[in-house]
Protein backbone atom coordinates (compact mmCIF):
# COMPACT_ATOMS: atom_id res chain seq x y z
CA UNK A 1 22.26 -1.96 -51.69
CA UNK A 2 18.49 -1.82 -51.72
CA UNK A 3 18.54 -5.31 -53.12
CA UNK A 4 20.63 -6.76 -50.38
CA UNK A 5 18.49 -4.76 -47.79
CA UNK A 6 15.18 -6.22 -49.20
CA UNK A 7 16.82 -9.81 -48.71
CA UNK A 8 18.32 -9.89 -45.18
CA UNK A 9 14.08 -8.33 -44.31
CA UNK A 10 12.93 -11.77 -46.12
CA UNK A 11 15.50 -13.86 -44.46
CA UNK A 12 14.06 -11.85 -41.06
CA UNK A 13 10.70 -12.64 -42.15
CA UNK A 14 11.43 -15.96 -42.80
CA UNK A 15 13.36 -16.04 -38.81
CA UNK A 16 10.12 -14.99 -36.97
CA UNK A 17 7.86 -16.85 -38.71
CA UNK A 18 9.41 -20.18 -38.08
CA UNK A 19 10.56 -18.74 -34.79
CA UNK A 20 6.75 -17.86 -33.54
CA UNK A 21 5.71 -21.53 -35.11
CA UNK A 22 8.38 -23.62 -32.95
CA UNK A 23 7.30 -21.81 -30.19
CA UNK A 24 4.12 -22.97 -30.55
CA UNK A 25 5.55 -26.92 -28.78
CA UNK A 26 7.69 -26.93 -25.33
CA UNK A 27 10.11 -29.11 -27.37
CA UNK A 28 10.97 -27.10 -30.05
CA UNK A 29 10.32 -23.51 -28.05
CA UNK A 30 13.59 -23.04 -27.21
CA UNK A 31 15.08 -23.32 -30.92
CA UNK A 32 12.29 -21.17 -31.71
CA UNK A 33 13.72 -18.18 -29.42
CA UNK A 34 16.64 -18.51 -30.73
CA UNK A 35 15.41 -18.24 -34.06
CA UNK A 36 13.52 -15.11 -33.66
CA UNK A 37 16.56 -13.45 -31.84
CA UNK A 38 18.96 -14.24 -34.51
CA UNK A 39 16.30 -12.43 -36.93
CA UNK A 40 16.17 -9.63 -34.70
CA UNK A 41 19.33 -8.98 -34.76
CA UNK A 42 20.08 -9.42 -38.31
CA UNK A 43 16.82 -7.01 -38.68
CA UNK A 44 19.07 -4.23 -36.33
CA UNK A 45 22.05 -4.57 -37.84
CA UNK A 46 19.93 -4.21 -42.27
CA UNK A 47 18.46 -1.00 -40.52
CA UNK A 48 21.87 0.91 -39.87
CA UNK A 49 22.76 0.56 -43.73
CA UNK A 50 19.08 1.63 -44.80
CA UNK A 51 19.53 5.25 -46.73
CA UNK A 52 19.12 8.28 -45.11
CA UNK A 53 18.74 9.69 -41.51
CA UNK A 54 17.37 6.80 -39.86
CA UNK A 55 20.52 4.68 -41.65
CA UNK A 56 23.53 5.14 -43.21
CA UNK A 57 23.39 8.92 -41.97
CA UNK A 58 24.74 7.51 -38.50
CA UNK A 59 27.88 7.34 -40.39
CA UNK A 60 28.45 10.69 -41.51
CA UNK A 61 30.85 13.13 -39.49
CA UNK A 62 28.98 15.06 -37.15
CA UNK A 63 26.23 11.81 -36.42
CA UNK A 64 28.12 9.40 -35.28
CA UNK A 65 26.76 10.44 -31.92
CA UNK A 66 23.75 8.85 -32.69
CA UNK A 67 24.87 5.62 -33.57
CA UNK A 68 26.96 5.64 -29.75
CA UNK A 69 23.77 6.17 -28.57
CA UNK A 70 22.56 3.20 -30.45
CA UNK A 71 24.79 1.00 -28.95
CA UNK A 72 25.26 2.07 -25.66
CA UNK A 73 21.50 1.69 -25.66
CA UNK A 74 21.14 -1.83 -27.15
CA UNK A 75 24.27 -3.34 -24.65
CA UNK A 76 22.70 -1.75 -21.71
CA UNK A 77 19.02 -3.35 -22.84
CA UNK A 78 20.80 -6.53 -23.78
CA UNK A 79 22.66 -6.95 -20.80
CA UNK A 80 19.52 -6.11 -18.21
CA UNK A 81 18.00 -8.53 -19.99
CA UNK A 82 20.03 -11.06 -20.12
CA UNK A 83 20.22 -10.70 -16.67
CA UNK A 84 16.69 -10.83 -15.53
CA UNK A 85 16.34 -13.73 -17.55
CA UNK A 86 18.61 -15.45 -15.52
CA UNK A 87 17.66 -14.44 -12.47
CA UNK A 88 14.16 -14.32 -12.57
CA UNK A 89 11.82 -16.48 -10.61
CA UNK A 90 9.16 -18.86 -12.68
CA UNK A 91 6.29 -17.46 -10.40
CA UNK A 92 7.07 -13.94 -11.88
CA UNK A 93 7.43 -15.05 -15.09
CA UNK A 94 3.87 -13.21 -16.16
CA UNK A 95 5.21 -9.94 -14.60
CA UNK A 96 8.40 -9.88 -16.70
CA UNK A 97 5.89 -10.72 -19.86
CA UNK A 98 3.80 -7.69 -18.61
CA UNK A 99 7.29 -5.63 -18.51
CA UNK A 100 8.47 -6.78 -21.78
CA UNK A 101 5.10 -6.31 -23.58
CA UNK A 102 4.40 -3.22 -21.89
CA UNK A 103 7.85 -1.11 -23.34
CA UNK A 104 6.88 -2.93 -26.97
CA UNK A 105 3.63 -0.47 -26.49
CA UNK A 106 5.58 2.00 -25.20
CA UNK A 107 8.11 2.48 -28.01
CA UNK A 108 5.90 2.31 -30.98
CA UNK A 109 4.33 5.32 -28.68
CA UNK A 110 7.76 6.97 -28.43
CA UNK A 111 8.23 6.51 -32.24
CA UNK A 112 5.03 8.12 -32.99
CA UNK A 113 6.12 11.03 -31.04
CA UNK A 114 9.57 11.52 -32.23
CA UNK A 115 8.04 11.66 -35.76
CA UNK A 116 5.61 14.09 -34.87
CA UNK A 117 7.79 16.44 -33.52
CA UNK A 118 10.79 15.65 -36.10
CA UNK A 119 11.21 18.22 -38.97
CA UNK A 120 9.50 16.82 -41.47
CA UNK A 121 5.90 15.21 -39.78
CA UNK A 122 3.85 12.74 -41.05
CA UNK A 123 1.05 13.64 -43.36
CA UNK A 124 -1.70 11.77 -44.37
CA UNK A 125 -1.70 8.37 -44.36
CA UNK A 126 1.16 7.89 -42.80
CA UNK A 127 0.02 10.93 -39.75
CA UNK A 128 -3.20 9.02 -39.73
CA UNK A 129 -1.03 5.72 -38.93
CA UNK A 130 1.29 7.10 -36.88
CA UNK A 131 -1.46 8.41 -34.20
CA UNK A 132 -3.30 5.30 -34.23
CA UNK A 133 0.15 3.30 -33.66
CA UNK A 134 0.78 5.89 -30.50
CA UNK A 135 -2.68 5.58 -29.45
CA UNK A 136 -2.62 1.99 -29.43
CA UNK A 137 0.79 1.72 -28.20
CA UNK A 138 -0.21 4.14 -24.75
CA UNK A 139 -2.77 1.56 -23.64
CA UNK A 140 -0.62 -1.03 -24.09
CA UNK A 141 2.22 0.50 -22.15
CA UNK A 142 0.32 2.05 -19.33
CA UNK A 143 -2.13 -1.52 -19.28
CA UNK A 144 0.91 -3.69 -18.95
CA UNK A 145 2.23 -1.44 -15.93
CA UNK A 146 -0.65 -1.94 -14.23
CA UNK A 147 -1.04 -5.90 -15.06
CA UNK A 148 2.51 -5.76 -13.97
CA UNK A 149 1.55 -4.03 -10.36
CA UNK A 150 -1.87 -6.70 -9.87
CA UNK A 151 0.73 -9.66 -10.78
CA UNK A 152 3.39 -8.31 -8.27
CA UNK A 153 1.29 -7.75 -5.75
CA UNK A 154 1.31 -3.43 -5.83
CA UNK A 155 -1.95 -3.14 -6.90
CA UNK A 156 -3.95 -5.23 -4.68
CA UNK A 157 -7.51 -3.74 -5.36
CA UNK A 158 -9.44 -3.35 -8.57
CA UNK A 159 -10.36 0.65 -9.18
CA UNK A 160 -13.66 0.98 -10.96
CA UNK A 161 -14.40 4.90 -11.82
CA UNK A 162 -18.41 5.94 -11.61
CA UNK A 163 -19.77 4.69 -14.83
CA UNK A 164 -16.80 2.94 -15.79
CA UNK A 165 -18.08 1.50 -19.32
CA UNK A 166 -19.47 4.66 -20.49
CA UNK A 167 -16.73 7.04 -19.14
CA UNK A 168 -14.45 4.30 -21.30
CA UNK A 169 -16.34 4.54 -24.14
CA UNK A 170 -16.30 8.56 -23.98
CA UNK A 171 -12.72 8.60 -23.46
CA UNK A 172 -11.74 6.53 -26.03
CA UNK A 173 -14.02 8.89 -28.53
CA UNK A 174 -12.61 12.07 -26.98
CA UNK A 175 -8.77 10.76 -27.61
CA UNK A 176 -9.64 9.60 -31.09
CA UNK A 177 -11.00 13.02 -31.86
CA UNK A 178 -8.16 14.97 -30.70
CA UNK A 179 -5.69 12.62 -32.94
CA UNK A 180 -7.74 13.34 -35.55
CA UNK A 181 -7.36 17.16 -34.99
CA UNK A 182 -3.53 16.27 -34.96
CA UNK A 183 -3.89 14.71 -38.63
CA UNK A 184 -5.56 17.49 -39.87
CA UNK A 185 -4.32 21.00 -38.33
CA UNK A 186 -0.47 19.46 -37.22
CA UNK A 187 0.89 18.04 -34.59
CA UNK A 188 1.02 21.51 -32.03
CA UNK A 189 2.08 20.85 -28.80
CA UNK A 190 -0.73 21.98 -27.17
CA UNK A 191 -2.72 18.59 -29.27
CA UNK A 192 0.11 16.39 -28.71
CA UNK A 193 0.09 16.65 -24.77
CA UNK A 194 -3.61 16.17 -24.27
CA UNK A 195 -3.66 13.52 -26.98
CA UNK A 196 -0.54 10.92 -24.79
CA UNK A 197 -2.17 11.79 -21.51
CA UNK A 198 -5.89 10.79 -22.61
CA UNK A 199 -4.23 7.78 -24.50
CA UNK A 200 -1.75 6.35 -21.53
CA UNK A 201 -4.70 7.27 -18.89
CA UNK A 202 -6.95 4.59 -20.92
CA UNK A 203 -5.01 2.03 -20.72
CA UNK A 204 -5.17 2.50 -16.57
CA UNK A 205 -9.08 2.82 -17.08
CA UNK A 206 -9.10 -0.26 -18.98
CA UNK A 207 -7.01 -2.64 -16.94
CA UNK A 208 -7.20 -1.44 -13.29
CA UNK A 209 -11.25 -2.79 -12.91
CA UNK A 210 -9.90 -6.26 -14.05
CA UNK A 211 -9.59 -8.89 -11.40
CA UNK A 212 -6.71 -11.36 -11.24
CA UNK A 213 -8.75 -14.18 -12.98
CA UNK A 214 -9.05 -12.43 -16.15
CA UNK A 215 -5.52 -11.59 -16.26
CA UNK A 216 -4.01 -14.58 -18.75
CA UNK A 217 -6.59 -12.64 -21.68
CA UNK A 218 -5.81 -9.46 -20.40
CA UNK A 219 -2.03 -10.20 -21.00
CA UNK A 220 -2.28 -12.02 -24.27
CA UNK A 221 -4.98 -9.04 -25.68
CA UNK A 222 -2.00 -6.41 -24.44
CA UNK A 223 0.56 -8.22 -26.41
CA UNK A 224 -1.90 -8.49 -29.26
CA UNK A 225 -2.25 -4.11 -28.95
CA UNK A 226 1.76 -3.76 -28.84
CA UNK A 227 2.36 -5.93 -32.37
CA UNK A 228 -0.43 -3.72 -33.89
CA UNK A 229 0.99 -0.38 -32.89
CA UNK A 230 4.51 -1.85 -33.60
CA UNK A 231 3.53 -2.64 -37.16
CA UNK A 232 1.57 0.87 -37.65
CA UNK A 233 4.95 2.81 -36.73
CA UNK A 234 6.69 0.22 -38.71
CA UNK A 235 4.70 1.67 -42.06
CA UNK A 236 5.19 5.02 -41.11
CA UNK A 237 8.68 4.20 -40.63
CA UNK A 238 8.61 2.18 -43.83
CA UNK A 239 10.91 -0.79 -42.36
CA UNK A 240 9.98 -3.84 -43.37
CA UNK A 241 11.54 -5.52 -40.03
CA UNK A 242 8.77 -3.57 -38.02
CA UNK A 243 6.20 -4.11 -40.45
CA UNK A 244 6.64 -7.96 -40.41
CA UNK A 245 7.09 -8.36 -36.03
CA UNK A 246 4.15 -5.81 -35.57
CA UNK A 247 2.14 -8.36 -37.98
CA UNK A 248 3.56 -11.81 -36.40
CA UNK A 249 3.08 -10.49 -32.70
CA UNK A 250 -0.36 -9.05 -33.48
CA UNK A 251 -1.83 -11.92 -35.21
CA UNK A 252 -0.12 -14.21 -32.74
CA UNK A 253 -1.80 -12.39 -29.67
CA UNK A 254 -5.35 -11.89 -31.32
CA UNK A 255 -5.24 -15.74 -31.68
CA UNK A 256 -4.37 -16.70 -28.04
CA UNK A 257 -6.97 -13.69 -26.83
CA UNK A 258 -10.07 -15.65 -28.61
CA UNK A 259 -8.37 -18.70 -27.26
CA UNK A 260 -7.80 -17.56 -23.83
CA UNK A 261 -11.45 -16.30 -24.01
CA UNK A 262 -12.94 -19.59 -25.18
CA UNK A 263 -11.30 -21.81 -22.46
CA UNK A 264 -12.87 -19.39 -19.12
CA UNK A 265 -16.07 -19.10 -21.99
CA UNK A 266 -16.08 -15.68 -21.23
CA UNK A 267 -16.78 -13.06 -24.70
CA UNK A 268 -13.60 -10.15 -24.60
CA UNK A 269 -16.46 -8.20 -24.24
CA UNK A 270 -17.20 -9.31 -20.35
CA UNK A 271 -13.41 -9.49 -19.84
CA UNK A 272 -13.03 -5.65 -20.33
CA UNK A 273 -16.58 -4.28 -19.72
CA UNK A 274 -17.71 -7.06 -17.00
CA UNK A 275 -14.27 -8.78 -15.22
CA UNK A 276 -14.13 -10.97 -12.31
CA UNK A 277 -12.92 -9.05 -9.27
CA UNK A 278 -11.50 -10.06 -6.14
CA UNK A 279 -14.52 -9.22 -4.63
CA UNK A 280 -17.04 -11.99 -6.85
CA UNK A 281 -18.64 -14.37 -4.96
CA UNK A 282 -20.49 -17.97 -6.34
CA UNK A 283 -23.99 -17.41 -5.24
CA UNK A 284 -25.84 -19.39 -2.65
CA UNK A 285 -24.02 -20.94 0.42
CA UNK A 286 -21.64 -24.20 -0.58
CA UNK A 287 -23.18 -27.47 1.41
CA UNK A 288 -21.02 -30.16 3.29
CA UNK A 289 -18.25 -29.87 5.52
CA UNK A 290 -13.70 -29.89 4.76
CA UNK A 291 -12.20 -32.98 5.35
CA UNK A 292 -8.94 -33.01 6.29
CA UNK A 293 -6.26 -35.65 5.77
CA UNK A 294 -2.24 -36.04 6.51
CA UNK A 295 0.18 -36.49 4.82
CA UNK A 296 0.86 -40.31 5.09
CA UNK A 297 -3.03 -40.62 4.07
CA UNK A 298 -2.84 -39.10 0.96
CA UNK A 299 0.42 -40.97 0.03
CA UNK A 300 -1.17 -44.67 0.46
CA UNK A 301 -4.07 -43.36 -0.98
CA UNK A 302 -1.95 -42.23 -4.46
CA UNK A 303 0.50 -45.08 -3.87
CA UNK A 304 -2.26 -47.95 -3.96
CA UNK A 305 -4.21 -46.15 -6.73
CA UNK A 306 -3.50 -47.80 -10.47
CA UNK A 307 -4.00 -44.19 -12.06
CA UNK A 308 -3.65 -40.43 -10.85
CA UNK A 309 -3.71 -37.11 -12.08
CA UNK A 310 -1.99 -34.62 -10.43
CA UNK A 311 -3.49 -30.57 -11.21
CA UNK A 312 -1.10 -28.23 -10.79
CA UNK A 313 -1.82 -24.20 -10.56
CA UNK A 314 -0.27 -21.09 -8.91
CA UNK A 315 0.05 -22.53 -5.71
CA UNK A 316 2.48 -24.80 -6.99
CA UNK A 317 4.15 -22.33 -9.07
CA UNK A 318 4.11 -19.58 -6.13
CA UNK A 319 5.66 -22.90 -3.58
CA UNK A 320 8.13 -23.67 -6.04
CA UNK A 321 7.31 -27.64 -6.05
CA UNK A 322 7.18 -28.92 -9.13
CA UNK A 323 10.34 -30.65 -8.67
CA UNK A 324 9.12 -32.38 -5.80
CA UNK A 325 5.47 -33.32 -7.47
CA UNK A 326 8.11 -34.62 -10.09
CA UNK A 327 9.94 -36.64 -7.58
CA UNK A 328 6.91 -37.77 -6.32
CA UNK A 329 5.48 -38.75 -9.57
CA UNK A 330 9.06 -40.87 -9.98
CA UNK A 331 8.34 -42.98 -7.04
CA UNK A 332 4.53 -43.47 -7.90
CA UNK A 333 5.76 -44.76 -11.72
CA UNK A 334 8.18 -46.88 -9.87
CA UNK A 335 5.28 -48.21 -7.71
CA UNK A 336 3.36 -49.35 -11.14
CA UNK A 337 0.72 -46.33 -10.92
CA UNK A 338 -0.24 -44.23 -14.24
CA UNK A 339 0.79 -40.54 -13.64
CA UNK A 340 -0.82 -37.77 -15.83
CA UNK A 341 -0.85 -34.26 -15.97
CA UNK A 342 -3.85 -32.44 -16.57
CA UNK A 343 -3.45 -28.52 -17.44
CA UNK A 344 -5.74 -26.15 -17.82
CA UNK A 345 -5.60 -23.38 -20.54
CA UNK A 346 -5.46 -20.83 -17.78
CA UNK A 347 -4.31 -21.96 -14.80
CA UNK A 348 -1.49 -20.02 -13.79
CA UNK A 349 -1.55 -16.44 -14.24
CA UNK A 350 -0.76 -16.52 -18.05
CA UNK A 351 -0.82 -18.80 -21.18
CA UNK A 352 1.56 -21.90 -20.73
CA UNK A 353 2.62 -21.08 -17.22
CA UNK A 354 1.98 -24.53 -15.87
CA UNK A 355 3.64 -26.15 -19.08
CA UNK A 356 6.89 -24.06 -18.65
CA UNK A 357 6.92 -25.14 -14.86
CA UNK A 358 6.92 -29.16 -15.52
CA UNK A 359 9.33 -28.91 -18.21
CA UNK A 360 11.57 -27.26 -15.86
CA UNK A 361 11.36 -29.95 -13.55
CA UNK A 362 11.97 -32.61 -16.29
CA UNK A 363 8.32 -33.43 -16.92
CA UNK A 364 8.13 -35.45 -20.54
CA UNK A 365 5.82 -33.77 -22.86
CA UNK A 366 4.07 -37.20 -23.49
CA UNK A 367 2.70 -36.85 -19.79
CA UNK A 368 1.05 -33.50 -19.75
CA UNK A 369 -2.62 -33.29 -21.16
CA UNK A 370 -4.98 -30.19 -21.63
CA UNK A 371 -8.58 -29.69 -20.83
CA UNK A 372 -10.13 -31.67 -23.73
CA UNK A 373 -7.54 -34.47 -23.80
CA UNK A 374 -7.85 -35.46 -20.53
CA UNK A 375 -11.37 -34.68 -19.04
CA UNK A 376 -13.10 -38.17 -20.41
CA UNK A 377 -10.87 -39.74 -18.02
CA UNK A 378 -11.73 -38.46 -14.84
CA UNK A 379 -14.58 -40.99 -14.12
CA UNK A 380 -11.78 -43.91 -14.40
CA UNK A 381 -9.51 -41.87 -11.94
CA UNK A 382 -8.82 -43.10 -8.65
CA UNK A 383 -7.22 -40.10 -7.32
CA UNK A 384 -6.79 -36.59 -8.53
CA UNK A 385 -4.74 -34.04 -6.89
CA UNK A 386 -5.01 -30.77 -6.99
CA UNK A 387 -2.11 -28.65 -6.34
CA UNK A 388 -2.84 -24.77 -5.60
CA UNK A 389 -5.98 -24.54 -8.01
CA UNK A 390 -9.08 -23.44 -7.70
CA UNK A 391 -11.46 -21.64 -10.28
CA UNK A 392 -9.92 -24.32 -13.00
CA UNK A 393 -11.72 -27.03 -10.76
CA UNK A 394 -14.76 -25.58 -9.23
CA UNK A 395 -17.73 -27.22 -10.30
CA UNK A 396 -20.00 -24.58 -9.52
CA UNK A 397 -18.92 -23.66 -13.05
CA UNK A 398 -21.18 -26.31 -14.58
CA UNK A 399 -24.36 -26.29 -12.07
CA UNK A 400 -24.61 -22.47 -10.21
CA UNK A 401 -26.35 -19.81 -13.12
CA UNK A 402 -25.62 -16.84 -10.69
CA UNK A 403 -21.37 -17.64 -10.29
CA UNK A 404 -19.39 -15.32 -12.38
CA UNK A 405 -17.40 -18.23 -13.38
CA UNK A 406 -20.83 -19.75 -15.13
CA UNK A 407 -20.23 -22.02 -18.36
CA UNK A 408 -16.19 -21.60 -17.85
CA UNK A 409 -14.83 -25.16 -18.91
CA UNK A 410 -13.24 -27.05 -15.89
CA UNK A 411 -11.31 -29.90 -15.51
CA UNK A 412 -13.88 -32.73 -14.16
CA UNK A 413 -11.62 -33.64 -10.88
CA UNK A 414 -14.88 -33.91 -8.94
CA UNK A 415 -15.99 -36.87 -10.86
CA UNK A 416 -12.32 -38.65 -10.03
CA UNK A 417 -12.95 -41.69 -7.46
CA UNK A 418 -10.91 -39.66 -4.66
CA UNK A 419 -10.20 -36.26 -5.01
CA UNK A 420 -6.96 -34.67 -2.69
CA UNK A 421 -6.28 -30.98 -2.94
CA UNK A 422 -3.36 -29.02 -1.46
CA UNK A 423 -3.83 -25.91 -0.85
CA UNK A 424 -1.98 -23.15 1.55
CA UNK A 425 -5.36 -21.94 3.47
CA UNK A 426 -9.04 -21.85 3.50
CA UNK A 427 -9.83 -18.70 1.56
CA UNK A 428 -10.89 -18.22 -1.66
CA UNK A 429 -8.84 -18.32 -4.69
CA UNK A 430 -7.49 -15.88 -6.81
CA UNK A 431 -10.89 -14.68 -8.38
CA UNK A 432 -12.58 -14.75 -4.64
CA UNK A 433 -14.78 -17.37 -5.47
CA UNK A 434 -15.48 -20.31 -3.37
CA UNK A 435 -14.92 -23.71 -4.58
CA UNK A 436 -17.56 -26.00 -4.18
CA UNK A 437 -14.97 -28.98 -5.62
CA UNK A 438 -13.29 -28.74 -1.61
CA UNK A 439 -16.84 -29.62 0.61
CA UNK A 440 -17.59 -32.78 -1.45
CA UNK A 441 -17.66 -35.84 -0.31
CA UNK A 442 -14.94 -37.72 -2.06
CA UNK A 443 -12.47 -34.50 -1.39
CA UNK A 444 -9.99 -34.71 0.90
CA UNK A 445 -7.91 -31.40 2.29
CA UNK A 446 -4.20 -31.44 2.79
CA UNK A 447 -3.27 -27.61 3.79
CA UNK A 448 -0.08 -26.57 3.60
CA UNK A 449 2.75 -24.93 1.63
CA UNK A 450 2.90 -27.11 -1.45
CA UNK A 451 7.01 -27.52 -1.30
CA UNK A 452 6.70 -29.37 1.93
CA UNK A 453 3.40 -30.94 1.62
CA UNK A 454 4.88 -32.69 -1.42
CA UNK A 455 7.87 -33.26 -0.14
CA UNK A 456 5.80 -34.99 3.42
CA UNK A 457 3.95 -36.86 0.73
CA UNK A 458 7.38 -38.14 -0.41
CA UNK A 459 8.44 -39.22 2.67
CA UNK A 460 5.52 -41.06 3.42
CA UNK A 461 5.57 -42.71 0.24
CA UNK A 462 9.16 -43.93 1.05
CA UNK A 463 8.49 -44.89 4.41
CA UNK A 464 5.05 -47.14 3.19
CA UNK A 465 8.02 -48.96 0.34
């Protein structure tokens, strides 16, 4: 038995490695889910024959209990989620991410406990693993409800405590200490209960002073903290299945952190002890006045361009109107003008938002460009438009030492000939910074909901022939 066991885990291995890897393109991403979902469930159904209680003992007269429980539990989490995945929205895409990642944290928390208090508790190694997988695991969970709340719109404000960075720093030393006291005199109640509250009140501390702007590393660092404390109670647990996801999931969320980091140029370091709030503002007041244009202006202006890059960002994922940018785009090929697509690494309000939003709308790959492919081309642009950006575009990123958004790579749509943005209002965007990219003097305004903007841009394209 142990044998076959030890095979279906390398066959699982195998599943979510190539899984995570074809995830890595939008063409092969979906074969890639289904990849890693067949592995998990092969991985569920090994662990049931495994030896012992956590097995085969959920076949024994008397235990079968626990195996109902098993499966009642994995058809009612199957079916919700099944469900929301059909249902959901693309704009709340990141919060279901921030859901999903943030009960990942929260079970390799609930495992920890559950061994603790089982008959037979960890020791050594295995305790010490065990309380750093529940530590880690409580900041993930509580950190993803509260990226959850900012991306839903709950938690509107950032909450900074009086000497937030030290009082973090204390807190994390005073939790550690009391897990170690757990590894060394037992795990009492009276060190467990102190131990989860100090652990899932950090990862509140942590998150709630970051601003939406920082969110996309926020969200990839969280999912990088749930595959770590998922492979730590995957030791303790000694399942190879756990072991192997917890090491995947980790690695793969370390590696988009640094990247995530590296496009805004921020270290992790100023995303968790220095974010951008709501409340940041460029320094210096912005010179030169909005411009406004209609509709039918910014249509002959795209429609008698020879190329154009079109920007998209939350406004145009919140508007729902990427299939009318696409239809747009359609009737601009048809017209003999270049159409490209120029994404940022964090536009959006997580990794690959923008990407997943064109595909839906039947974007080809071969069209959509990121930051480095694409910014060379900007002087030999005749019109860019922007489509519910902002801090992705703002030059004051290059020129203004005292913005928060300082050094952050941008795309260059200032430098195009003609620059158009759409956007809903006049305020700030998302980090409360103003954009400097909307007062000069090749940018034109067109404000509006970005559905029917687009779709008025459509029109007027038809109507001009």
């Amino acid at each position: 038995m142990a044998w076959v066991l030890n095979g279906v885990y390398l066959v699982v291995a195998v599943l979510f490695i190539l899984g995570l890897k074809a995830m890595s393109s939008p063409r092969t991403a979906r074969r890639g889910i289904a990849w890693a979902g067949v592995g998990m469930v092969l991985a569920t159904v090994a662990t049931l024959f495994v030896p012992g209680d956590r097995g085969l003992a959920y076949f024994e007269p008397g235990k079968t209990v626990n195996l109902v429980l098993l499966l009642v539990a994995l058809i009612l989490g199957g079916g919700v989620a099944a469900w929301l995945g059909r249902v959901v929205k693309m704009t709340d895409m990141p919060q279901m991410v921030a859901v999903y990642n943030g009960m990942g944290g929260g079970a390799a928390a609930l495992i920890a406990a559950v061994e603790f208090t089982s008959e037979q508790p960890p020791t050594g190694l295995h305790a010490v693993l065990a309380m750093l997988g529940a530590f880690i695991g409580s900041v993930a969970f509580t950190g993803s409800v509260v990226a959850f709340c900012k991306l839903q719109g709950i938690m509107k404000k950032t909450f900074r405590l009086p000497a937030q960075n030290a009082g973090n720093v204390i807190h994390t030393m005073v939790t550690l200490l009391v897990g170690v006291a757990i590894v060394v005199w037992g795990p009492h109640w009276w060190l467990l209960v102190p131990f989860f509250a100090l652990a899932l009140f950090l990862g509140f501390a942590l998150t709630a002073p970051i601003g939406g702007a920082d969110m996309p590393v926020v969200i990839s660092l969280l999912n990088a903290f749930t595959g770590l404390a998922v492979g730590l109670e995957g030791y303790v647990l000694q399942n190879p299945a756990l072991i192997i996801a917890g090491i995947v999931v980790g690695a793969a969320g370390t590696l988009l952190t640094q990247l995530m980091a590296k496009a805004m140029n921020r270290p992790l370091t100023n995303v968790l002890f220095a974010p951008i709030t709501g409340e940041a503002q460029a320094g210096g007041a912005l010179e030169g006045t909005l411009k406004e244009v209609s509709a039918l202006d910014a249509a002959a202006m795209m429609r008698y361009a020879e190329n154009v890059v079109i920007i998209p960002g939350y406004g145009m994922a919140v508007a729902g109107a990427q299939h009318k940018v696409w239809e747009m785009t359609k009737l601009l090929e048809a017209a003999g003008v270049r159409v490209s697509f120029a994404i940022h690494p964090v536009a959006g309000r997580m990794p690959g938002h923008m990407n997943v939003l064109l595909a839906e709308a039947g974007v080809p790959y071969d069209q959509i460009f990121d930051l480095d492919e694409i910014n060379a081309d900007f002087p030999l642009t005749d019109v860019a438009l922007v489509i519910g950006a902002n801090d992705v575009v703002n030059p004051v990123a290059r020129t203004d030492t005292s913005s928060p958004i300082y050094g952050m790579p941008i795309l260059d749509a200032d430098r195009a000939r003609q620059c158009i943005v759409v956007k809903r209002g006049r305020g700030a965007g998302y980090s409360g910074i103003e954009n400097a990219l909307f007062y000069a003097d090749n940018t034109s305004m067109l404000y509006g909901s970005a559905q029917q903007v687009i779709a008025d841009v459509v029109t007027a394209m038809k109507e001009l022939g």
